[in-house]
Protein backbone atom coordinates (compact mmCIF):
# COMPACT_ATOMS: atom_id res chain seq x y z
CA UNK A 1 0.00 0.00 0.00
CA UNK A 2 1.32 3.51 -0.79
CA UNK A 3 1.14 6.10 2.01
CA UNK A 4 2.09 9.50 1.31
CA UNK A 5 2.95 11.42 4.91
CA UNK A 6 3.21 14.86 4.62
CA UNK A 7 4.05 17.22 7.50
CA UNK A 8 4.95 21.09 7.68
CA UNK A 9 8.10 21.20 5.63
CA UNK A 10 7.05 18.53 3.11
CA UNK A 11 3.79 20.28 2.62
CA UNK A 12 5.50 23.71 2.40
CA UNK A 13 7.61 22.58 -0.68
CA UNK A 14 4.18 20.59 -2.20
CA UNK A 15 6.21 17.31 -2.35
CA UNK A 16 5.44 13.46 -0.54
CA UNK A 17 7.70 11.54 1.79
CA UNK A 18 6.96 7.95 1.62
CA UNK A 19 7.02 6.11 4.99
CA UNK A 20 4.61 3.84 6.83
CA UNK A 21 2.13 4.73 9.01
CA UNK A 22 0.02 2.05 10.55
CA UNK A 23 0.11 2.00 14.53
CA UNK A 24 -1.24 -0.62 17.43
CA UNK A 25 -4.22 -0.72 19.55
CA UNK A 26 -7.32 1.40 18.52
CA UNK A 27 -8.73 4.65 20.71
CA UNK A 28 -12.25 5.23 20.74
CA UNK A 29 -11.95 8.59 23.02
CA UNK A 30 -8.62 10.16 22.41
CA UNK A 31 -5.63 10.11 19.98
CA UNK A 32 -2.05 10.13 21.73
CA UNK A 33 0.06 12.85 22.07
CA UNK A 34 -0.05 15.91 20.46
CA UNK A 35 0.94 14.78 17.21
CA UNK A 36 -2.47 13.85 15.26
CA UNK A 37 -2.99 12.19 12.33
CA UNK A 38 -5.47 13.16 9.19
CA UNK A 39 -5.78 10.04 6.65
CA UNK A 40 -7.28 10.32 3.29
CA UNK A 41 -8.44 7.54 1.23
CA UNK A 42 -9.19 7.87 -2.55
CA UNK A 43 -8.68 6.03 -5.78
CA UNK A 44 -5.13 7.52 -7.24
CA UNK A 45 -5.20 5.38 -10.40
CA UNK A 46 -7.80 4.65 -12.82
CA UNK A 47 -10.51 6.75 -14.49
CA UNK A 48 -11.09 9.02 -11.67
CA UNK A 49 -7.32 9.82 -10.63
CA UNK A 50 -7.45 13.38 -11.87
CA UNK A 51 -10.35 13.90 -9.93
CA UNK A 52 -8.76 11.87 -7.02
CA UNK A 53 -5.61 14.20 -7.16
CA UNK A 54 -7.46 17.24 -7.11
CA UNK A 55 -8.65 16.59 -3.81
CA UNK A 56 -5.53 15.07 -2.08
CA UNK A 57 -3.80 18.32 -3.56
CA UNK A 58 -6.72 20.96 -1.87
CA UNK A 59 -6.40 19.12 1.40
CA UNK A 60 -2.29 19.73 1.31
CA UNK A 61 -3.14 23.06 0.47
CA UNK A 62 -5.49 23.39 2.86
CA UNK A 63 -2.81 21.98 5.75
CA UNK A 64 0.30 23.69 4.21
CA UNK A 65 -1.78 27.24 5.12
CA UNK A 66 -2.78 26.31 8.63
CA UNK A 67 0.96 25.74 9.14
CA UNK A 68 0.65 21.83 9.67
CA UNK A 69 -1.29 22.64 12.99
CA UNK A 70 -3.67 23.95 14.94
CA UNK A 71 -2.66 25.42 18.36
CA UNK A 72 -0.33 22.48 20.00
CA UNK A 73 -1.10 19.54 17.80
CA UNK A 74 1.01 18.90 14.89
CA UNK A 75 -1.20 17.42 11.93
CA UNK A 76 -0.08 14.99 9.46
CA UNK A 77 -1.19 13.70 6.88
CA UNK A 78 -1.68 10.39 4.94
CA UNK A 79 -3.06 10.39 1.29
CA UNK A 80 -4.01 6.16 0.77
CA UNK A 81 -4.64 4.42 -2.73
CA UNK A 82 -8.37 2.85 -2.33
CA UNK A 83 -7.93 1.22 -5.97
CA UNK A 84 -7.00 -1.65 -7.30
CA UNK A 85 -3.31 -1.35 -8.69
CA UNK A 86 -4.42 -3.78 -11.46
CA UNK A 87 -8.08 -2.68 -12.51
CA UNK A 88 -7.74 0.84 -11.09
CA UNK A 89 -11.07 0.67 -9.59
CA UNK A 90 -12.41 1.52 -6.29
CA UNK A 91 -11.44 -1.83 -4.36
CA UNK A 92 -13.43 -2.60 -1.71
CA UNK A 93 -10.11 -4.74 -0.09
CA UNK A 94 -8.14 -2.11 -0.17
CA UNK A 95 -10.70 0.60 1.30
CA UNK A 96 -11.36 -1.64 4.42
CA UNK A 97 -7.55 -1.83 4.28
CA UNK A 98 -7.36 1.57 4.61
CA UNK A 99 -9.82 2.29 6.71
CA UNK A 100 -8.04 -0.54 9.15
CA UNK A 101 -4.83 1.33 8.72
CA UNK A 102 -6.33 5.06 10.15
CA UNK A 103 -8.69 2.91 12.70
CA UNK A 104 -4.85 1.21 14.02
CA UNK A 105 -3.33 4.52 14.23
CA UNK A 106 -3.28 5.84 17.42
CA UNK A 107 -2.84 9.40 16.51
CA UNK A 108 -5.38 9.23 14.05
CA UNK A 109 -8.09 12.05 14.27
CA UNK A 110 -10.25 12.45 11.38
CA UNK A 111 -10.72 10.14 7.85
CA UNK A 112 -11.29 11.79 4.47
CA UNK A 113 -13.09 9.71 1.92
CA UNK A 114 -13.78 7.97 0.08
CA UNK A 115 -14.97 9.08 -3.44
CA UNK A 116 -17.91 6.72 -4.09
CA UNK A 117 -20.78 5.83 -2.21
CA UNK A 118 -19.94 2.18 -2.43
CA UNK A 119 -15.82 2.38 -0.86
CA UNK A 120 -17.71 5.19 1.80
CA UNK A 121 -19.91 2.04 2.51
CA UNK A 122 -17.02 -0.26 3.41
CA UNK A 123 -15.06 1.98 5.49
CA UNK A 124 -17.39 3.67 7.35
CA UNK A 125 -18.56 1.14 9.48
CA UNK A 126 -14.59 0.72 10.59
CA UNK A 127 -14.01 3.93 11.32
CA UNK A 128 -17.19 4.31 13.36
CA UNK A 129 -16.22 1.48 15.15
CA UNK A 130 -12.99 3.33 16.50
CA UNK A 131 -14.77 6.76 16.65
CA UNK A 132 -13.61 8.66 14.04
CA UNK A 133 -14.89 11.18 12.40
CA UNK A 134 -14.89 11.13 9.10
CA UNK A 135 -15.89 13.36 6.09
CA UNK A 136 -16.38 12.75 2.46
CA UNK A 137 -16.00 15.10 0.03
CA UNK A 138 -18.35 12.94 -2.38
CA UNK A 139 -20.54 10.03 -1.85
CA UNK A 140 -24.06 10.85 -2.36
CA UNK A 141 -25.72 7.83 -1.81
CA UNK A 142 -28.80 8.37 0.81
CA UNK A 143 -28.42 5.24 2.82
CA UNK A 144 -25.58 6.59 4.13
CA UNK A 145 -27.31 9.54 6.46
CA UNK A 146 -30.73 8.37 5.79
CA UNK A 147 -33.28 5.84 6.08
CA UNK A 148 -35.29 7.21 2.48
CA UNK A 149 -35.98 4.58 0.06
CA UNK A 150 -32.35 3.36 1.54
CA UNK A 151 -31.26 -0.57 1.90
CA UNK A 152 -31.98 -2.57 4.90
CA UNK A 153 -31.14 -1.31 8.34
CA UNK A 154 -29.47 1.53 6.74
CA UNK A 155 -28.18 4.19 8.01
CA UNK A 156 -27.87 2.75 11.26
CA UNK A 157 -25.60 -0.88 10.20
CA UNK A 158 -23.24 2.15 9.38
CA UNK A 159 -22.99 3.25 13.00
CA UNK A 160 -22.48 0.40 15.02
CA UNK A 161 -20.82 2.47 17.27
CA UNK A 162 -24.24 3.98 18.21
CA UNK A 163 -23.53 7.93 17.45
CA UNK A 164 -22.99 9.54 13.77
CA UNK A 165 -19.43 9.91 12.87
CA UNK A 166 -19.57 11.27 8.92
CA UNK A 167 -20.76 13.84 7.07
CA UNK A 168 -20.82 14.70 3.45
CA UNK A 169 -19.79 18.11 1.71
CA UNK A 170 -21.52 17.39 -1.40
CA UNK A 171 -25.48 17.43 -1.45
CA UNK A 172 -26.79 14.06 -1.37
CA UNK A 173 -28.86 11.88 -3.83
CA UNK A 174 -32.27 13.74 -2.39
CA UNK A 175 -30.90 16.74 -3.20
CA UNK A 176 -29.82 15.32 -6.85
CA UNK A 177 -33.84 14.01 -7.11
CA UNK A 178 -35.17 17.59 -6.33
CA UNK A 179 -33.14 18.98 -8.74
CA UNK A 180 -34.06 16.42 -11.97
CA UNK A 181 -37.88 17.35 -10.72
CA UNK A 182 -37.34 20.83 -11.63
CA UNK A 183 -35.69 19.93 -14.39
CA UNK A 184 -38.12 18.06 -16.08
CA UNK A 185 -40.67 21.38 -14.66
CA UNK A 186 -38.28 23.30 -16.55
CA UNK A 187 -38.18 21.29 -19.55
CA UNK A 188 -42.01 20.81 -19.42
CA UNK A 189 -41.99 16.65 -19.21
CA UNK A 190 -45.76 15.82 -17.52
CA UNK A 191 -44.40 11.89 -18.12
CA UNK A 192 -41.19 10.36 -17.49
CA UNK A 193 -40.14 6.73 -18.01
CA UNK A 194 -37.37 5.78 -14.75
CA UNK A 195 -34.84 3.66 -15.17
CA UNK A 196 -32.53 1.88 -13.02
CA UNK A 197 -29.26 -0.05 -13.63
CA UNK A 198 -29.90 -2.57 -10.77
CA UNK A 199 -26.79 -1.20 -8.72
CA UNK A 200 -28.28 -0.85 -5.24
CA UNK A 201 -26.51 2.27 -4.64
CA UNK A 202 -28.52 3.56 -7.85
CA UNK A 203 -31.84 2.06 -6.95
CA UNK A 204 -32.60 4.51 -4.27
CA UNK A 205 -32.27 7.51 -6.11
CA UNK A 206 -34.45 6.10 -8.98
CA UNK A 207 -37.06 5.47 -6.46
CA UNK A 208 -36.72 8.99 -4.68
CA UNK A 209 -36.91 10.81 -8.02
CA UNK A 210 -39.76 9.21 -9.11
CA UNK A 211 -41.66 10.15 -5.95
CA UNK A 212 -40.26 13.78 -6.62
CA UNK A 213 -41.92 13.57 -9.95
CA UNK A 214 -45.21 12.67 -8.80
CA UNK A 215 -45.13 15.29 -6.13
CA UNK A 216 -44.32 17.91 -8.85
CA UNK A 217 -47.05 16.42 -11.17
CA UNK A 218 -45.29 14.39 -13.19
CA UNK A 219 -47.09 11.20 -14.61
CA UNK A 220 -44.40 7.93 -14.05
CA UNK A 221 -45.45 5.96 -16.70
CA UNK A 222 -43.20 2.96 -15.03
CA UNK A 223 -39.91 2.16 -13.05
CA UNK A 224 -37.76 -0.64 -14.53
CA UNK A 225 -34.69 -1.89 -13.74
CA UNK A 226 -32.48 -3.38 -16.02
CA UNK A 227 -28.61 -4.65 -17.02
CA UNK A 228 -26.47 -2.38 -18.39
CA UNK A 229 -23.55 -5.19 -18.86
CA UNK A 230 -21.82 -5.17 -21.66
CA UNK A 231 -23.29 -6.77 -24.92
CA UNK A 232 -26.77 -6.25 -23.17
CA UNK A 233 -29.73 -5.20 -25.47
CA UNK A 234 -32.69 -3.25 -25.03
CA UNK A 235 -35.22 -4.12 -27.73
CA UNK A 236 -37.97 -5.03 -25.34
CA UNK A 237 -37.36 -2.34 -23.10
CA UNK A 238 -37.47 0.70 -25.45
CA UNK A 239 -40.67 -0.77 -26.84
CA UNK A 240 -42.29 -0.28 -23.32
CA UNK A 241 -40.75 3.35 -23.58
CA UNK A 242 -42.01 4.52 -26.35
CA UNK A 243 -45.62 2.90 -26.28
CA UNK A 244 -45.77 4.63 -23.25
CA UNK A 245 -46.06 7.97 -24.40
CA UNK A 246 -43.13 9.37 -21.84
CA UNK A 247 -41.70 12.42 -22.58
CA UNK A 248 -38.56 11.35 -20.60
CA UNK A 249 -36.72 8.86 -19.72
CA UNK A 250 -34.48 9.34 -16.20
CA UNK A 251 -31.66 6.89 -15.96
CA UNK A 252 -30.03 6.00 -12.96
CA UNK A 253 -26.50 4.69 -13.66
CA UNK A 254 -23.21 4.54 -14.45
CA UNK A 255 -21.26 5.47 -17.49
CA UNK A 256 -19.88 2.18 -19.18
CA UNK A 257 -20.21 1.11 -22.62
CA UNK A 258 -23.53 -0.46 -21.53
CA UNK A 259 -25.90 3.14 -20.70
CA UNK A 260 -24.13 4.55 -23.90
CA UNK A 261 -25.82 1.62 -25.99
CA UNK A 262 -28.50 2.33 -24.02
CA UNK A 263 -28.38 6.26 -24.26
CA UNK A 264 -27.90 5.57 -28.23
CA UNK A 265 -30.80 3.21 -28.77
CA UNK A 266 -33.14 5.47 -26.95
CA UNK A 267 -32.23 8.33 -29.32
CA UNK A 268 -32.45 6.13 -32.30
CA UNK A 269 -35.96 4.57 -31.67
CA UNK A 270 -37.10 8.12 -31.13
CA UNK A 271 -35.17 11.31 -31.06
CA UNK A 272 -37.59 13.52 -29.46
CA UNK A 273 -37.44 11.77 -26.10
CA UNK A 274 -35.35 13.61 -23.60
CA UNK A 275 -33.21 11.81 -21.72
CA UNK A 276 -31.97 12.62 -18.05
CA UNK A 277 -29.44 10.93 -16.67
CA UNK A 278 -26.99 11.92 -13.12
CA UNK A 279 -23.53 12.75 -11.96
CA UNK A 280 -22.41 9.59 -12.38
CA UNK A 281 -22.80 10.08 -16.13
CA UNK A 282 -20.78 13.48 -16.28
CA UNK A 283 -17.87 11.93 -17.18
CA UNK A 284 -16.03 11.98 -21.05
CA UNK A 285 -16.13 8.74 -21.41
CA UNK A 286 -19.70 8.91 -21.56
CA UNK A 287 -20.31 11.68 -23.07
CA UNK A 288 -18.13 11.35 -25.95
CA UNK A 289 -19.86 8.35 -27.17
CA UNK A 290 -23.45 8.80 -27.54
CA UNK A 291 -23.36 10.86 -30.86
CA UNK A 292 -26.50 12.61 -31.12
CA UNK A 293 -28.12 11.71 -28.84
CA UNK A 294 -25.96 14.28 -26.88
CA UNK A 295 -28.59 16.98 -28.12
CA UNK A 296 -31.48 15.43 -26.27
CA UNK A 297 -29.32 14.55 -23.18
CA UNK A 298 -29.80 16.79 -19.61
CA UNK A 299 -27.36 15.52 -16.61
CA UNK A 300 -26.86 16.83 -13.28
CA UNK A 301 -23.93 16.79 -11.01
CA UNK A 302 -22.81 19.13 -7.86
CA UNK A 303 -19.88 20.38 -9.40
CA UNK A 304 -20.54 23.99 -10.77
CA UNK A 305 -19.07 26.35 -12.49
CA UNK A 306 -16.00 28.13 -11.02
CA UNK A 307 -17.54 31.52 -11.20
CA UNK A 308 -20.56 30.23 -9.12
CA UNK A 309 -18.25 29.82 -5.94
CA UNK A 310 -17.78 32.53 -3.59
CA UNK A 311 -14.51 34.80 -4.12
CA UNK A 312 -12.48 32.80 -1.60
CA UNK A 313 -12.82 30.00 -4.20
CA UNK A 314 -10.83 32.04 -6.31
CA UNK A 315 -8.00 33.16 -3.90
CA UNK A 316 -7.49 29.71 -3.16
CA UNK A 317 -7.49 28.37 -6.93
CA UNK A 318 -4.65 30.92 -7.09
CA UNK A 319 -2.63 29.78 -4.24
CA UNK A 320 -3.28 25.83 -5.83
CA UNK A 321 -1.78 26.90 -8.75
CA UNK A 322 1.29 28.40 -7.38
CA UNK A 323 1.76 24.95 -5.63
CA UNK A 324 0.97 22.38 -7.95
CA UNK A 325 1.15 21.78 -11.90
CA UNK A 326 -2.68 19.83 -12.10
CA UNK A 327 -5.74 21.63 -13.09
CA UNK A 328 -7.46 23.86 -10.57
CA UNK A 329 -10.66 23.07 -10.51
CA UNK A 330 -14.22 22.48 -8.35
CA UNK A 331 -12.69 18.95 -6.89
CA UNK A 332 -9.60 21.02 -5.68
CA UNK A 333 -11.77 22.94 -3.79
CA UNK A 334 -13.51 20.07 -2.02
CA UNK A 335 -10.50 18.64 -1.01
CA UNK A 336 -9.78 21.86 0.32
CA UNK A 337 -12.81 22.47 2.36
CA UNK A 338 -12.88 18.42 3.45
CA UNK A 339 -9.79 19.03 4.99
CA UNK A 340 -10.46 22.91 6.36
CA UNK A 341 -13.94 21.90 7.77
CA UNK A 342 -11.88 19.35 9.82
CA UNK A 343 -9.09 21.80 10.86
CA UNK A 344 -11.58 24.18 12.18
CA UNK A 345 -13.64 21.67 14.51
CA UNK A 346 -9.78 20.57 15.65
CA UNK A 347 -9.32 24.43 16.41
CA UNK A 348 -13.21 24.85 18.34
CA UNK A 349 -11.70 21.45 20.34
CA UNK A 350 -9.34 23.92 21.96
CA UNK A 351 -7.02 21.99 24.72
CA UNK A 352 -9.11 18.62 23.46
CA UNK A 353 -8.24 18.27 19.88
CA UNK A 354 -6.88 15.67 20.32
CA UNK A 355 -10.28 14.06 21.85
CA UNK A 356 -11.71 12.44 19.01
CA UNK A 357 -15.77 12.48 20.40
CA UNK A 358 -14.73 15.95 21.29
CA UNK A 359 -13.97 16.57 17.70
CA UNK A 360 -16.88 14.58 16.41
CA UNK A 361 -19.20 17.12 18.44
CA UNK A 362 -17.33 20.36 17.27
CA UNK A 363 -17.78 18.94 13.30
CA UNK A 364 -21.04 18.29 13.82
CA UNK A 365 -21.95 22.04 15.08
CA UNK A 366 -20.50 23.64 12.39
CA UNK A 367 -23.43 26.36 11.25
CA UNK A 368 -23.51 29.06 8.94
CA UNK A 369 -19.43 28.63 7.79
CA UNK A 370 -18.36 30.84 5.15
CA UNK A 371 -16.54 28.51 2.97
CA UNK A 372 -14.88 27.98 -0.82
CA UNK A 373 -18.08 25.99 -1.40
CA UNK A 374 -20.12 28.50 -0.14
CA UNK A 375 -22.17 29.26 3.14
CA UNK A 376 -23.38 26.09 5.01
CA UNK A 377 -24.31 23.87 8.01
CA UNK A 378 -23.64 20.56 9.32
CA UNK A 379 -26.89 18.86 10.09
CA UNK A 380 -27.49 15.73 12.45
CA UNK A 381 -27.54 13.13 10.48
CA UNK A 382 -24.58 14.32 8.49
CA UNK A 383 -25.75 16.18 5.64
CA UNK A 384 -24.73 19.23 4.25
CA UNK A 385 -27.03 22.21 3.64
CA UNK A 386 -25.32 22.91 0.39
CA UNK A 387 -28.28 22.34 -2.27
CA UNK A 388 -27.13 23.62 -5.32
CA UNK A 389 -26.86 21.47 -8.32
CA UNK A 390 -25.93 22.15 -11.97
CA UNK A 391 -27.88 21.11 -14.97
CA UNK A 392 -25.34 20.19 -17.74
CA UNK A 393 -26.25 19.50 -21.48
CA UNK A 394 -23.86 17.60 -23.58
CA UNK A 395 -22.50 19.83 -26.65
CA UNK A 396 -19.77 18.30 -28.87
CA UNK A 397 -19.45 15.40 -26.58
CA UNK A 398 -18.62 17.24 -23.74
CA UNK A 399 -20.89 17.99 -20.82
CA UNK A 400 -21.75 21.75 -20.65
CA UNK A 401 -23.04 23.94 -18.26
CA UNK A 402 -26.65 25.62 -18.68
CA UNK A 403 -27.92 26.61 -15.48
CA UNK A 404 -27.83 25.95 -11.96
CA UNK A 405 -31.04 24.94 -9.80
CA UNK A 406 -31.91 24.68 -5.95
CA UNK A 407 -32.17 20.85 -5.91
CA UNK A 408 -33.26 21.81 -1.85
CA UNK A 409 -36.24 23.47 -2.77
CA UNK A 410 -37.79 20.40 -4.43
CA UNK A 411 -36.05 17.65 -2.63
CA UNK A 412 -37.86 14.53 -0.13
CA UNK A 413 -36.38 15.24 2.78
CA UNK A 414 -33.83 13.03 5.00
């Protein structure tokens, strides 16, 4: 396992020192000494590296401008690999792995990660288990805070440990369901056609945006789930689509050659239907390969435009720059913010930073901060009052912006 360690100097300079990190023995209460440990789990390889190394490089930032601590504890930091060296997936081996590793460490005080719902899934449960908090700059899936239209004994087989230990930057799936609601308001849909792609941390937010549809008016003329492996075919399914007289069609999925056969067939049997799909789906892989079928395709994802963050945003883009040759973008300021939101409930700690419940509490009253991703809260059960989501339209296979929408305003509820 690779385990970057970066304290004051190394951060200073922007550069990793290599060297191990795991510990003995597990504290539930406090961390030892007054050296404390941040660990950050995300996949470094793979499709979603760039993204990955955006983050890792806001939460250096982030630490390199506090000084590497805050009043008498030292902080350093460990960036972990979650993915699979061979695959360069999300590996659900190697996030327990490295969710052991922080849990181990003695002078561990916070967790960052992991990227997707599914790796936030697997570690969680460990680092509840040794009271940690810990907070992910992604991961939308619902089960994780919520009971909504979540899987069985969810949220609570997350929290073993009996109290809530994470919280989530980015707005979560409910939020994602209000805003496709007003988008297909917007867009003037009165019947959609949802689809799932069977993944159970997809299911849920097909259910919740149907509900959102009805509540808004909108006629579901079904909810089907179906495989999107590759080589799978749809013939029977966009029969039932299009004899149904929807409008829409709102897909719940991911982005692998299998939803782009499915994106393209859609568009082929009939090129007027609109089709809606999520974040998941903002990617170039995707979007790239569905032709024209781009022109009838809506997606929506947190990550907005830069000029939609508050002027801090900016400053700190700036400073990124200066410090690192990646692009400066939205994820960097995530990272940043995961990371600074973390630092400051260390600071409010005072004398007991280094007491993890302590720090756990202090997190969890965060209210009104002024941040890079704008003006939020912390709420109980770990979500973010952040509601803003961007509605992206594909143009020349690329996903574009066209306007931003309260996805709060419409959303269930958690």
């Amino acid at each position: 396992m690779l385990a970057r360690w970066l304290g004051l100097a190394a951060l200073a300079a922007a550069g990793p020192v290599i060297a191990g990190c795991a510990g003995a023995g597990v504290s539930s209460t406090e961390a030892t000494g007054s050296q404390l440990a941040i660990y950050s789990s995300l996949p470094l390889q793979g499709p979603t590296a760039g993204i990955s190394q955006q983050i890792v490089e806001g939460e250096e930032l982030a630490l390199a401008q506090a000084g590497g601590r805050v009043g008498r504890f030292k902080i350093g930091y460990v960036s972990l690999d979650d993915a699979n060296p061979t695959s360069g997936q999300s590996s659900p081996e190697v996030t327990a792995s490295n969710a052991k590793t922080a849990a181990q460490d003695t002078s561990t005080i916070a967790y960052l990660g992991d990227y997707t719902s599914a790796a936030t899934a697997v570690s969680l449960s460990l680092t509840n288990a040794a009271g940690i908090l810990q907070v992910g700059p992604a991961s939308p899936y619902v089960g994780l805070t919520s009971s909504l239209d979540a899987g069985q004994d969810e949220p609570g087989r997350f929290y073993l440990g009996g109290r809530r230990t994470f919280g989530r930057l980015e707005p979560s799936d409910i939020v994602q369901a209000g805003a496709q609601a007003q988008l297909m308001q917007a867009l003037g849909v009165h019947k959609v056609y949802v689809l799932d792609d069977e993944d159970p941390f997809q299911v849920p937010l097909a259910n919740i945006v149907a509900g959102d549809a009805e509540k808004a008016g909108i006629a579901v003329a079904a909810h089907d789930s179906i495989s999107t492996t590759t080589g799978a075919t749809y013939t029977g399914e966009i029969e039932k689509i299009v004899g149904s007289g929807a409008q829409a069609v709102f897909f719940a999925g991911g982005d692998g050659a299998g939803p782009v056969a499915l994106w393209r067939a859609l568009h082929s049997a009939d090129p007027h239907l609109l089709l809606l799909g999520t974040s998941s789906m903002v990617s170039e892989s995707f979007t790239s390969q569905i032709g024209s079928a781009g022109a009838s395709t809506y997606l929506t994802t947190p990550i907005l435009p830069l000029g939609l963050y508050p002027p801090s945003a900016a400053r700190v883009l700036s400073a990124y720059r200066r410090a690192f040759t990646g692009e400066a973008g939205p994820y960097a300021l995530y990272g940043y913010e995961t990371m600074s939101v973390v630092l400051a409930a260390i600071r409010s700690a005072g004398n007991r930073g280094n007491d993890r419940q302590v720090v756990i509490d202090r997190f969890f009253a965060t209210h009104d901060r002024d941040s890079v991703l704008g003006r939020y809260s912390m709420q109980a059960n770990g979500e973010t009052t952040l509601t803003r989501y961007a509605i992206d339209r594909v143009r020349g296979g690329r996903a574009m912006f066209l306007r931003a929408v309260d996805g709060g305003s419409a959303a269930s509820g958690g």
